[in-house]
Protein backbone atom coordinates (compact mmCIF):
# COMPACT_ATOMS: atom_id res chain seq x y z
CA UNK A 1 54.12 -5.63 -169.56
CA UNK A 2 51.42 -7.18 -167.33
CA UNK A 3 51.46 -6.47 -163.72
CA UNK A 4 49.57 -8.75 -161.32
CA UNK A 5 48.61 -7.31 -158.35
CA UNK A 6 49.27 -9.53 -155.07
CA UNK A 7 47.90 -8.84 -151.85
CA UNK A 8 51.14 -7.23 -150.92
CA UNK A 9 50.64 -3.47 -150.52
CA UNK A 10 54.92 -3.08 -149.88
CA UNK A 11 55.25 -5.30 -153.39
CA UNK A 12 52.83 -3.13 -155.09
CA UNK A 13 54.77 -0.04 -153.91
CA UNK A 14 58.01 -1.34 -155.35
CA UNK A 15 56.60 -2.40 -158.75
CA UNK A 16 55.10 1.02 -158.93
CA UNK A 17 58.76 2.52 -158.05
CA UNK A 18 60.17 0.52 -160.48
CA UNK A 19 58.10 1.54 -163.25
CA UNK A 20 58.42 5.23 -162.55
CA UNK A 21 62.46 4.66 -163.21
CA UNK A 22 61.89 2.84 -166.31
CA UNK A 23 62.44 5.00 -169.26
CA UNK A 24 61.72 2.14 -172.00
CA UNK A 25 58.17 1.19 -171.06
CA UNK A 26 55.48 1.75 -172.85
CA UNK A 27 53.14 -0.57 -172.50
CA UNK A 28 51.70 -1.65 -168.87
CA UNK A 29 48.57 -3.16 -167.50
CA UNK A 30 47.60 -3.90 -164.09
CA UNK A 31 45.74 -7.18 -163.41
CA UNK A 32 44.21 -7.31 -160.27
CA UNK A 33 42.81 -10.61 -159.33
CA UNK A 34 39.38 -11.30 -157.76
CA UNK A 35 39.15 -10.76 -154.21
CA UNK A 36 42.43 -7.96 -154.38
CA UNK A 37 40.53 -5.37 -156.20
CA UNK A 38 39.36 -3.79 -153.32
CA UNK A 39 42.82 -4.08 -151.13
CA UNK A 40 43.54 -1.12 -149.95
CA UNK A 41 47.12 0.71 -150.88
CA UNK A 42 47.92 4.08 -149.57
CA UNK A 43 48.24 6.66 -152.25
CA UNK A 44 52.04 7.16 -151.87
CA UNK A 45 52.43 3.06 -152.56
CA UNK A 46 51.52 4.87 -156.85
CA UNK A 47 53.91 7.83 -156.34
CA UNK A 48 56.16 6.31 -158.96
CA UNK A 49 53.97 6.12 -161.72
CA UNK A 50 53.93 9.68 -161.19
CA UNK A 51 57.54 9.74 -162.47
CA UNK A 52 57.41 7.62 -165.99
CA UNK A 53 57.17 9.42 -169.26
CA UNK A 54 57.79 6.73 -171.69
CA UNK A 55 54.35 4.80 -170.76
CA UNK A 56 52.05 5.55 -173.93
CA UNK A 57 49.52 2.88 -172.85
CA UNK A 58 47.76 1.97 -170.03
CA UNK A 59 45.18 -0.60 -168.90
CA UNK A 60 43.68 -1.86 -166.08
CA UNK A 61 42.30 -5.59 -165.54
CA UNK A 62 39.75 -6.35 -162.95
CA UNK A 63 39.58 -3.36 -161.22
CA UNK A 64 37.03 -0.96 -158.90
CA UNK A 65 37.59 2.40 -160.43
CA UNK A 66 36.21 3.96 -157.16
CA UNK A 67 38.64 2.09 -155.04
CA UNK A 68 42.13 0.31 -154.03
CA UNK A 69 44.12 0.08 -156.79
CA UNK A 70 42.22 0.93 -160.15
CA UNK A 71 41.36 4.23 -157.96
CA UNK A 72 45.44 4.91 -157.26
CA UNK A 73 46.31 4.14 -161.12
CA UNK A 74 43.87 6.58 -162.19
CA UNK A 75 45.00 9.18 -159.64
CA UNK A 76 48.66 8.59 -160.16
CA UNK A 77 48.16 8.60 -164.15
CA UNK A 78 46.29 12.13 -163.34
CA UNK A 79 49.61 13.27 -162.50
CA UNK A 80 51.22 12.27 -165.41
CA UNK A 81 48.87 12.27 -168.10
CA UNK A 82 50.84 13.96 -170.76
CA UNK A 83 52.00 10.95 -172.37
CA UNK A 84 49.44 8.53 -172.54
CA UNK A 85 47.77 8.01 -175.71
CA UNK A 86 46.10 4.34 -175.29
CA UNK A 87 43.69 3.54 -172.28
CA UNK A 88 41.90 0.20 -172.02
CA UNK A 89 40.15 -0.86 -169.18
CA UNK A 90 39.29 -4.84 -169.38
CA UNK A 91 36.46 -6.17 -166.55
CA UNK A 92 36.40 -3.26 -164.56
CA UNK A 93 33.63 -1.96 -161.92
CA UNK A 94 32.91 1.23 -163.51
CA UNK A 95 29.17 1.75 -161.54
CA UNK A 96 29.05 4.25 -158.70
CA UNK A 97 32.26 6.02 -157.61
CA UNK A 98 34.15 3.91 -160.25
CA UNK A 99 32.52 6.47 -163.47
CA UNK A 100 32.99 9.71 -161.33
CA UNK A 101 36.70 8.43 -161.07
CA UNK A 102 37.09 7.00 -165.07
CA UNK A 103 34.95 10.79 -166.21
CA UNK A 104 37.70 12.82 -163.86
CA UNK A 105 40.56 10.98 -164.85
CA UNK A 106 39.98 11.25 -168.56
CA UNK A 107 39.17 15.09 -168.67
CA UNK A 108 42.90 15.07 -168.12
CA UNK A 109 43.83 12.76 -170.35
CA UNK A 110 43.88 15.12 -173.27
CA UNK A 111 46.63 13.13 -175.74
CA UNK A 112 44.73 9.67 -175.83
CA UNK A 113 43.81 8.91 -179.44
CA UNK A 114 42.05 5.64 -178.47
CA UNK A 115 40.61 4.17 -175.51
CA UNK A 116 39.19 0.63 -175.13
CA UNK A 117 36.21 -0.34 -172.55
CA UNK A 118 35.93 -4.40 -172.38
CA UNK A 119 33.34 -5.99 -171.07
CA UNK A 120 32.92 -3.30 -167.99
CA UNK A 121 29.27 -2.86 -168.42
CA UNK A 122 28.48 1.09 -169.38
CA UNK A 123 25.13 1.72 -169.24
CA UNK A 124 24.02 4.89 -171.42
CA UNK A 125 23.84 7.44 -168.79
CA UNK A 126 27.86 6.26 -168.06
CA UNK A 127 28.79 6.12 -171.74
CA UNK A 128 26.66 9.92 -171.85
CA UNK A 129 29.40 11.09 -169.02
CA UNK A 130 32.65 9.64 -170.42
CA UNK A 131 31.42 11.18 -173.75
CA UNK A 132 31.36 14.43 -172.48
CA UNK A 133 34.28 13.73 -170.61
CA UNK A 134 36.57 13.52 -173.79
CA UNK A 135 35.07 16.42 -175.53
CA UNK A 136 37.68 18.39 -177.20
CA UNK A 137 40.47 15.83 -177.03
CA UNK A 138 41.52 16.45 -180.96
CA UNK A 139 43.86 13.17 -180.74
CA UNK A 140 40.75 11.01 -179.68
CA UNK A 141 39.77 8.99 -182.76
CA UNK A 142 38.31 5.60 -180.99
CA UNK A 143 35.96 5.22 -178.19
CA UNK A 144 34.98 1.69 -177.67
């Protein structure tokens, strides 16, 4: 499912509780519309993603990896890695803070077999980093 992200910080909370009781999702991506992606949540407002192990993919829409809420999916999805084997980001600010976030987050990520990067702009020196960041995940069969 698709999650748009309001400006509500309490409504983002209880989506992200919601989600960490749901047993029969795999499939979620959070949209964050222009002029939200920098709101900022407080880190326990993605303590229940922490909590789902039936989410096998995850994307993120719109987001600045270095902040608000692409920066608490990552971080919560740290957490709980072990499942995950699809990641797409779609639009995202991946420059600055937002690549030393994506690299950290997807050393952990060890399961994904294919991850997706749409129209976020990687430069080479980014793409060099989130290369290296993936070596040795056996599973990992698409980078694009």
């Amino acid at each position: 499912g698709v999650t748009q992200v309001t400006g509500d910080g309490l409504q983002l909370k209880r989506i992200c509780e919601i989600v960490g009781r749901n047993s029969h999702l795999h499939d979620i991506c959070f949209d964050v519309p222009l002029g939200l992606c920098d709101m900022a949540a407080e880190d326990s407002s993605f303590d229940g993603l922490k909590h789902n192990t039936s989410i096998r993919a995850l994307g993120l829409s719109r987001c600045d990896l270095s902040r608000g809420v692409g920066q608490g999916v990552l971080k919560a999805f740290e957490e709980n890695s072990d499942y995950l084997t699809k990641f797409a980001l779609r639009r995202c600010t991946i420059q600055f803070g937002g690549a030393r976030a994506l690299v950290s987050t997807l050393t952990r990520f060890a399961c994904l077999t294919k991850i997706d990067l749409l129209r976020c702009r990687v430069d080479d020196a980014i793409m060099v980093n989130l290369v290296e960041a993936v070596r040795g995940h056996s599973q990992l069969n698409s980078l694009g």
